[in-house]
Protein backbone atom coordinates (compact mmCIF):
# COMPACT_ATOMS: atom_id res chain seq x y z
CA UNK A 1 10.19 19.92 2.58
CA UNK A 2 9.52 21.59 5.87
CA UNK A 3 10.13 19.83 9.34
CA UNK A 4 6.44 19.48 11.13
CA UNK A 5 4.46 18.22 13.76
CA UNK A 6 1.48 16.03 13.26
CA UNK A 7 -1.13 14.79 16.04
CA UNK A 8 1.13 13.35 18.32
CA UNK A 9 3.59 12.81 16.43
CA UNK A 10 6.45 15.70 17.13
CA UNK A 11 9.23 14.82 14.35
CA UNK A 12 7.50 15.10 10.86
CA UNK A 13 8.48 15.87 7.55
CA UNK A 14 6.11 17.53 5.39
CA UNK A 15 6.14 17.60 1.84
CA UNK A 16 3.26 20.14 -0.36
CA UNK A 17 2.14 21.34 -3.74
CA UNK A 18 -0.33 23.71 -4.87
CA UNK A 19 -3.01 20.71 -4.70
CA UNK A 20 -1.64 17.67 -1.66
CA UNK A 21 0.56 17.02 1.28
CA UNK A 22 1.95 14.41 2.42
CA UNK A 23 3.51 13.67 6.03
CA UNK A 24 5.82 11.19 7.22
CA UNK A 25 6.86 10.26 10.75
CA UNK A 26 10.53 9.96 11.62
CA UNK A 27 9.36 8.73 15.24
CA UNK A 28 8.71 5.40 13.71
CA UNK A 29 8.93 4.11 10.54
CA UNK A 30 9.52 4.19 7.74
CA UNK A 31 6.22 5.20 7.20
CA UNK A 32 3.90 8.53 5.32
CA UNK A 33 1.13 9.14 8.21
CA UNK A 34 -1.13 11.93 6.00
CA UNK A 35 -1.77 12.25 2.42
CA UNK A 36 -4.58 14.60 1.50
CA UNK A 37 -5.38 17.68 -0.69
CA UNK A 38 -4.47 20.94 1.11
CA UNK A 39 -6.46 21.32 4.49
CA UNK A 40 -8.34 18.19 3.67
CA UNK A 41 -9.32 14.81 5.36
CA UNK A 42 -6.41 12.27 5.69
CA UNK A 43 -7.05 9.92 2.55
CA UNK A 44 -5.28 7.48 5.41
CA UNK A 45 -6.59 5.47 8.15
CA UNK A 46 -5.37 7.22 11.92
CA UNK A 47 -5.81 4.69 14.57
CA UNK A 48 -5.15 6.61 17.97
CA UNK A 49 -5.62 3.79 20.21
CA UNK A 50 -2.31 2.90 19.02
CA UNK A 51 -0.55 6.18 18.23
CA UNK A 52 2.68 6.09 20.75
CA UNK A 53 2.31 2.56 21.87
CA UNK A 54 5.96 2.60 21.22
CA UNK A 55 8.83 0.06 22.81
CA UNK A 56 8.76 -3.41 23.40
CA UNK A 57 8.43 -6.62 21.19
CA UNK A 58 4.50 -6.07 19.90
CA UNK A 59 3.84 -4.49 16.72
CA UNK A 60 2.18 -1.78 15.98
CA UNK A 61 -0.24 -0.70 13.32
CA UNK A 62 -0.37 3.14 13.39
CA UNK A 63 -2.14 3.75 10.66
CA UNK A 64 -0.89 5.30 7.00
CA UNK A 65 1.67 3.89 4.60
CA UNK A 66 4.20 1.33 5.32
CA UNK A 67 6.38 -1.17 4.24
CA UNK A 68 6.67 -4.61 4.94
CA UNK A 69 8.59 -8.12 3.30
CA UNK A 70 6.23 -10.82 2.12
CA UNK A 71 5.58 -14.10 2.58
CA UNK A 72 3.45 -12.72 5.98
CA UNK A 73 4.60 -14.68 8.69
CA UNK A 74 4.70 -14.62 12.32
CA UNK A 75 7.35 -13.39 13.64
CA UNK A 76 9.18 -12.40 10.85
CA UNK A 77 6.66 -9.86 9.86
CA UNK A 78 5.63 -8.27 12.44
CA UNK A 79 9.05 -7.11 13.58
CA UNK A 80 8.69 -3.83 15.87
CA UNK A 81 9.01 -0.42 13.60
CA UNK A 82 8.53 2.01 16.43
CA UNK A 83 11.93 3.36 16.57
CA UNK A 84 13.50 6.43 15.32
CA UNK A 85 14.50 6.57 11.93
CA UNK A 86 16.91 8.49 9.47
CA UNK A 87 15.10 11.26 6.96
CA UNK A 88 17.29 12.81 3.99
CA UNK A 89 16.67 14.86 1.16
CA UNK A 90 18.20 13.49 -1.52
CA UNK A 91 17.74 16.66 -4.92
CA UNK A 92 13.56 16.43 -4.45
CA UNK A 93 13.34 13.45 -2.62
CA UNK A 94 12.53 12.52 0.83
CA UNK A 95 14.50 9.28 1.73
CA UNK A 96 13.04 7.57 5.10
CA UNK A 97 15.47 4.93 5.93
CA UNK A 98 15.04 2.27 8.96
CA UNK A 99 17.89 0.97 10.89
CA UNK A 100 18.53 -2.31 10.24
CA UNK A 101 15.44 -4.59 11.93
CA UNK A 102 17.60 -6.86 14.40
CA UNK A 103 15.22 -10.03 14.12
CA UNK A 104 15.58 -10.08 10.70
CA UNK A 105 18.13 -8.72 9.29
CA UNK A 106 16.49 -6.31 6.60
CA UNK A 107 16.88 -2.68 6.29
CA UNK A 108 13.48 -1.06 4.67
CA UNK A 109 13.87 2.37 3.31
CA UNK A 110 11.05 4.88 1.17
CA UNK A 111 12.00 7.82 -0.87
CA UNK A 112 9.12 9.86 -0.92
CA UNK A 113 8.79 12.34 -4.27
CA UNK A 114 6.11 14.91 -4.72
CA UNK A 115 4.99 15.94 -8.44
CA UNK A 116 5.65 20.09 -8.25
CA UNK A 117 1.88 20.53 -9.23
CA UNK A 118 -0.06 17.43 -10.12
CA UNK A 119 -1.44 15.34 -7.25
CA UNK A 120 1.04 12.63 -7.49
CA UNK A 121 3.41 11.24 -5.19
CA UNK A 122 5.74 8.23 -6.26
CA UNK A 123 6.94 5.92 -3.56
CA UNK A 124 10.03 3.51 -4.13
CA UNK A 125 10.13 1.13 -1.60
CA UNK A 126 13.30 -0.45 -0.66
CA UNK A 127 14.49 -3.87 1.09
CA UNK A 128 18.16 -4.28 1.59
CA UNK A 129 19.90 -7.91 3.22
CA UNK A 130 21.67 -6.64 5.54
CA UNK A 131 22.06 -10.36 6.87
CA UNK A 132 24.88 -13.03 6.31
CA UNK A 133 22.67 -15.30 4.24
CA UNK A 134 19.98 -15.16 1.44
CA UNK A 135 16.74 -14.40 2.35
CA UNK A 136 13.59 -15.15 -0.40
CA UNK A 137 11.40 -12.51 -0.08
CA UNK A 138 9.25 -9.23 -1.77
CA UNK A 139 8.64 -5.54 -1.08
CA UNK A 140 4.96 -5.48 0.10
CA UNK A 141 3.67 -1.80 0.29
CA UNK A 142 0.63 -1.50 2.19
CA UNK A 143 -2.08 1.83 2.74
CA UNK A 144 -3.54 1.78 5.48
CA UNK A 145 -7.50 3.58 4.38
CA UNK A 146 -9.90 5.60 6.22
CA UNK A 147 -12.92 4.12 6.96
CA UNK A 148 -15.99 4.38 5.32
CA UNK A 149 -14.58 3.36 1.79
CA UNK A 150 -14.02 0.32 -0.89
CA UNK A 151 -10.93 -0.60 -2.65
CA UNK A 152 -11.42 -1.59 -6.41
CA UNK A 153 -8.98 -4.23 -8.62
CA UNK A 154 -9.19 -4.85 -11.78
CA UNK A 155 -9.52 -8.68 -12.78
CA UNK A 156 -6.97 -10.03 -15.57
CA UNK A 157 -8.12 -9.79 -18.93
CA UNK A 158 -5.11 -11.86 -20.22
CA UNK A 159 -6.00 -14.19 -22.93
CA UNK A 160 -6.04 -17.37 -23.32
CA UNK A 161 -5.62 -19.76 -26.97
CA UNK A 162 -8.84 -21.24 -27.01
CA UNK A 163 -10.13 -20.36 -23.54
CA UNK A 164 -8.99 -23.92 -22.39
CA UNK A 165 -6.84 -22.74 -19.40
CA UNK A 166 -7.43 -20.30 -16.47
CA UNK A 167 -6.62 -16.71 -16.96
CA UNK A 168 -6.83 -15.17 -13.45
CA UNK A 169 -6.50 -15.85 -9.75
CA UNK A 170 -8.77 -15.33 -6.40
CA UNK A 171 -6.92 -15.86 -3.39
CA UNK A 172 -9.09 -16.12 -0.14
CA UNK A 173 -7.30 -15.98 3.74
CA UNK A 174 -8.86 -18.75 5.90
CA UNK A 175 -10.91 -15.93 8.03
CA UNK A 176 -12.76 -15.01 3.92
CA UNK A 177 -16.36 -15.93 4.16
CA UNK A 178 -17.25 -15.33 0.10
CA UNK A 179 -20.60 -14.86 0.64
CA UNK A 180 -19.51 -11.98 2.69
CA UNK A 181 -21.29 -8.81 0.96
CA UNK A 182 -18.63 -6.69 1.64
CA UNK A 183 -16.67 -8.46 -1.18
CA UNK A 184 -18.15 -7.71 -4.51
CA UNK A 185 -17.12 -9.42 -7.30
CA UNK A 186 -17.94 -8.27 -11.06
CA UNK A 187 -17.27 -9.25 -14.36
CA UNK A 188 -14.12 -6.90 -14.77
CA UNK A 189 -13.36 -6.02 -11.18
CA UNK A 190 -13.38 -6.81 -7.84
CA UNK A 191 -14.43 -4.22 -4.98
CA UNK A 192 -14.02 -4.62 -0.90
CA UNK A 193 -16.04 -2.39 1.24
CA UNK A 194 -15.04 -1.09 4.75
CA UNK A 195 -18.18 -1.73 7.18
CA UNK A 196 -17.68 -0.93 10.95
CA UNK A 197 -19.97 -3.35 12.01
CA UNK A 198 -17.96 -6.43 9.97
CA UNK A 199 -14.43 -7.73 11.02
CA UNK A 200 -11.88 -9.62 8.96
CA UNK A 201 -11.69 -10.07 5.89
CA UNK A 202 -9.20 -10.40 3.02
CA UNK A 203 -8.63 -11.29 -0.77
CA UNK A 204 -5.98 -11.25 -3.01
CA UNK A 205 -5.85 -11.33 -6.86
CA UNK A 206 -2.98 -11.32 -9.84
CA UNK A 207 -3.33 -7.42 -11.38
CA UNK A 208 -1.44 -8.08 -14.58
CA UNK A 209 -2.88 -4.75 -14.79
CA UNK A 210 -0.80 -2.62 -12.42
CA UNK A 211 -3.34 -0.78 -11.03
CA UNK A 212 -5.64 -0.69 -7.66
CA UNK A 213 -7.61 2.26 -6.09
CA UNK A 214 -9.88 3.54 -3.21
CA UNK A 215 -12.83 5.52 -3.60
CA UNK A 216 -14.22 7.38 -0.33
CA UNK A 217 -16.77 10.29 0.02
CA UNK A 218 -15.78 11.03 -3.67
CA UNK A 219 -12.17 10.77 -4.07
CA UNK A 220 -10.03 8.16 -5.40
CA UNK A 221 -6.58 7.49 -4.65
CA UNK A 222 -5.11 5.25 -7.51
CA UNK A 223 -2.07 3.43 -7.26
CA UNK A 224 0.26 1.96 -10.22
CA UNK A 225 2.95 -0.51 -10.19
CA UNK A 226 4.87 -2.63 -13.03
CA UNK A 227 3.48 -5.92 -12.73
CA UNK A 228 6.32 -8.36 -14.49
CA UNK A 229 4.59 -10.93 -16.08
CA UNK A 230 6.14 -13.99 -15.91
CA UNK A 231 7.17 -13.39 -12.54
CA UNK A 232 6.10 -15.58 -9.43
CA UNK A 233 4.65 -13.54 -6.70
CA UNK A 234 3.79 -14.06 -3.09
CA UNK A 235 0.58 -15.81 -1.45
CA UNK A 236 -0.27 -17.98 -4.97
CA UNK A 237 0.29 -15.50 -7.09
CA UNK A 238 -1.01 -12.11 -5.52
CA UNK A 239 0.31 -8.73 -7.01
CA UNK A 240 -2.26 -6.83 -5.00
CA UNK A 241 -4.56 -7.83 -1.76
CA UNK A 242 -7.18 -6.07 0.24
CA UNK A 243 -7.81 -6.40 3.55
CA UNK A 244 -10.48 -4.82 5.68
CA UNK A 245 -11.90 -4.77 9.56
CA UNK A 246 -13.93 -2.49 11.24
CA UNK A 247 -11.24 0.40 11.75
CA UNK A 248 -9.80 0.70 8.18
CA UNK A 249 -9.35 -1.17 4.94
CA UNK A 250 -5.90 -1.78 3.83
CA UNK A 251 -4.83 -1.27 0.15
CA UNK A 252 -1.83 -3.67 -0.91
CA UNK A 253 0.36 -4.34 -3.80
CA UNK A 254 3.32 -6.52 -3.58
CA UNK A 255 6.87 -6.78 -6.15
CA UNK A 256 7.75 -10.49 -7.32
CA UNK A 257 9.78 -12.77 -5.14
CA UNK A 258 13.01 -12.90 -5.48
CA UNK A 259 16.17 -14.66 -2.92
CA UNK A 260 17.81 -11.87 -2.35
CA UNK A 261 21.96 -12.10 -1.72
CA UNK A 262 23.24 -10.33 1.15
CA UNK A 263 24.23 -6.59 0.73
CA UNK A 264 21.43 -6.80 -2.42
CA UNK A 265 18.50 -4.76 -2.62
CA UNK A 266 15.19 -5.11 -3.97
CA UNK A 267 12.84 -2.00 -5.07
CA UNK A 268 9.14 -1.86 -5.37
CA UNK A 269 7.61 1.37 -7.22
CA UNK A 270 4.13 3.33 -6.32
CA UNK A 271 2.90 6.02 -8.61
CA UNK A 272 -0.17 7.54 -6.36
CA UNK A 273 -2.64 9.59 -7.71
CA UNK A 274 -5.39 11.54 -6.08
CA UNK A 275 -8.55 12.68 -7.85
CA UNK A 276 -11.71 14.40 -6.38
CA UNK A 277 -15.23 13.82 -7.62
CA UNK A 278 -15.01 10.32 -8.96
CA UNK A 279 -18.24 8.36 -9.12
CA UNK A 280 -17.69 4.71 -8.24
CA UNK A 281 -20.81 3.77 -7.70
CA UNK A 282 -21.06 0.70 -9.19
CA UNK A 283 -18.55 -1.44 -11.78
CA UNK A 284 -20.44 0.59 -14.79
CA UNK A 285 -18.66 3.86 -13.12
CA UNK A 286 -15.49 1.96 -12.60
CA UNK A 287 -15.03 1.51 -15.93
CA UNK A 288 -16.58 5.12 -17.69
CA UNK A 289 -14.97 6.93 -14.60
CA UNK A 290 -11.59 5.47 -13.12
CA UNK A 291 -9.91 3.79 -16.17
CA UNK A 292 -10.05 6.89 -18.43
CA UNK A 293 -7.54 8.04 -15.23
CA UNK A 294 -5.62 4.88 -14.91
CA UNK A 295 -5.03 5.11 -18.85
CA UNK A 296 -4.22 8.65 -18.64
CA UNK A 297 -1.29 8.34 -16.16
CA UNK A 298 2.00 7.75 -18.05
């Protein structure tokens, strides 16, 4: 880990391989502001309209990786994380931990840990009660995406005795038109592409499969998680979401609920991966071309 500065942000810390980087503010946060291969394009979104729109009661969306506590709600989520926080190493991990958020009572904290030669990053995301009461809630990590992309989820192929009963779930916000042809819906996998002439819009399904990924100007970034089946998740059942506007498309995956007691934490686990010359071009290519690489990541 080296200490860096990035764009305008002055406090960074910068972690590298032989083959990615990845960057994380300690101005704000918690939160990873660059991941790319060496001397690439940021895989992530940078909105400089609001870079250093810091102080106040607004939130901010910078751009990159954060973390957040689902249900969304207003103004629970949306609690300010544009102050400084605390980065450690911890053996080969970077820990970015957030002082406790005064509105809600809920400390958020990443530890950041870099693969010494693959491209692969794994992100535990944490949620601590730091408040005097329970508090029902899950560890919702979001990537903020460059433009000019899709994100891809695989639709539950659970099975069902007798095909009497309903084996998957959509999940549309109020602002989803579903005719809208950004949202592309196959017969194994949903895809959401970013358009800069379109504005919101935003689905949600239940990825018993533990996977979700976004291809741009060919590279994917793939992200795993342990879905728990069995489990009741936010927003009707949602273990990942996409949302998209005409700045950036948002790649989502959320942990189960759970009430959590105070002084109890909750983790949430990322295993990124970043591949170059990936053909997505349709759901055939999803299938020959991005699950041999889901499949092949232990």
């Amino acid at each position: 880990m080296e200490r860096v500065s990035y764009g305008v942000w002055p406090n960074c810390c910068r972690l590298a391989n032989g083959q990615i980087e990845v960057v994380a503010t300690t101005d704000v946060g918690p939160r990873i502001i660059r991941l790319a291969f060496l001397g690439g394009e940021n895989e992530f979104a940078e909105l400089p309209e609001m870079v250093m729109q810091t102080g106040g009661r607004a939130w901010h969306i910078y751009g990159g990786h954060r973390l957040w506590h689902s249900p969304e709600a207003m103004p629970r989520s949306y609690s300010p994380d544009d102050s400084p926080i605390e980065a450690r190493t911890d053996g080969d991990t970077l820990r970015l931990i957030q002082p406790v958020e005064p509105q809600t009572g809920i400390q958020k904290e990443m530890a950041v840990a870099l693969s010494p030669a693959e491209a692969r990053v794994r992100v535990t995301h944490r949620l601590r009660n730091a408040g005097p009461w329970p508090v029902e809630m899950a560890a919702w990590a979001l990537s903020v995406m460059a433009p000019g992309g899709f994100g891809i989820a695989p639709q539950s192929q659970r099975s069902v005795p007798h095909n009497l009963l309903p084996n998957r779930v959509l999940v549309l916000w109020p602002y989803t038109d579903p005719t809208d042809p950004r949202l592309m819906l196959g017969s194994r996998y949903l895809r959401l592409r970013q358009d800069p002439e379109r504005g919101p819009i935003k689905v949600g399904l239940d990825v018993d499969a533990g996977w979700c990924a976004h291809a741009r100007r060919g590279h994917l970034f793939l992200k795993r998680f342990a879905y728990q089946d069995g489990a009741r998740y936010p927003d009707c059942g949602c273990s990942v979401e996409m949302y998209t506007n005409e700045a950036m498309l948002e790649l989502e995956t959320l942990g189960p609920l759970r009430t959590v007691a105070p002084g109890e934490t909750i983790e949430h686990v990322e295993e990124w991966r970043l591949f170059r010359d990936v053909d997505v071009s349709d759901e055939g290519s999803v299938e020959r071309n991005v699950l041999p690489l889901v499949e092949a990541v232990v």
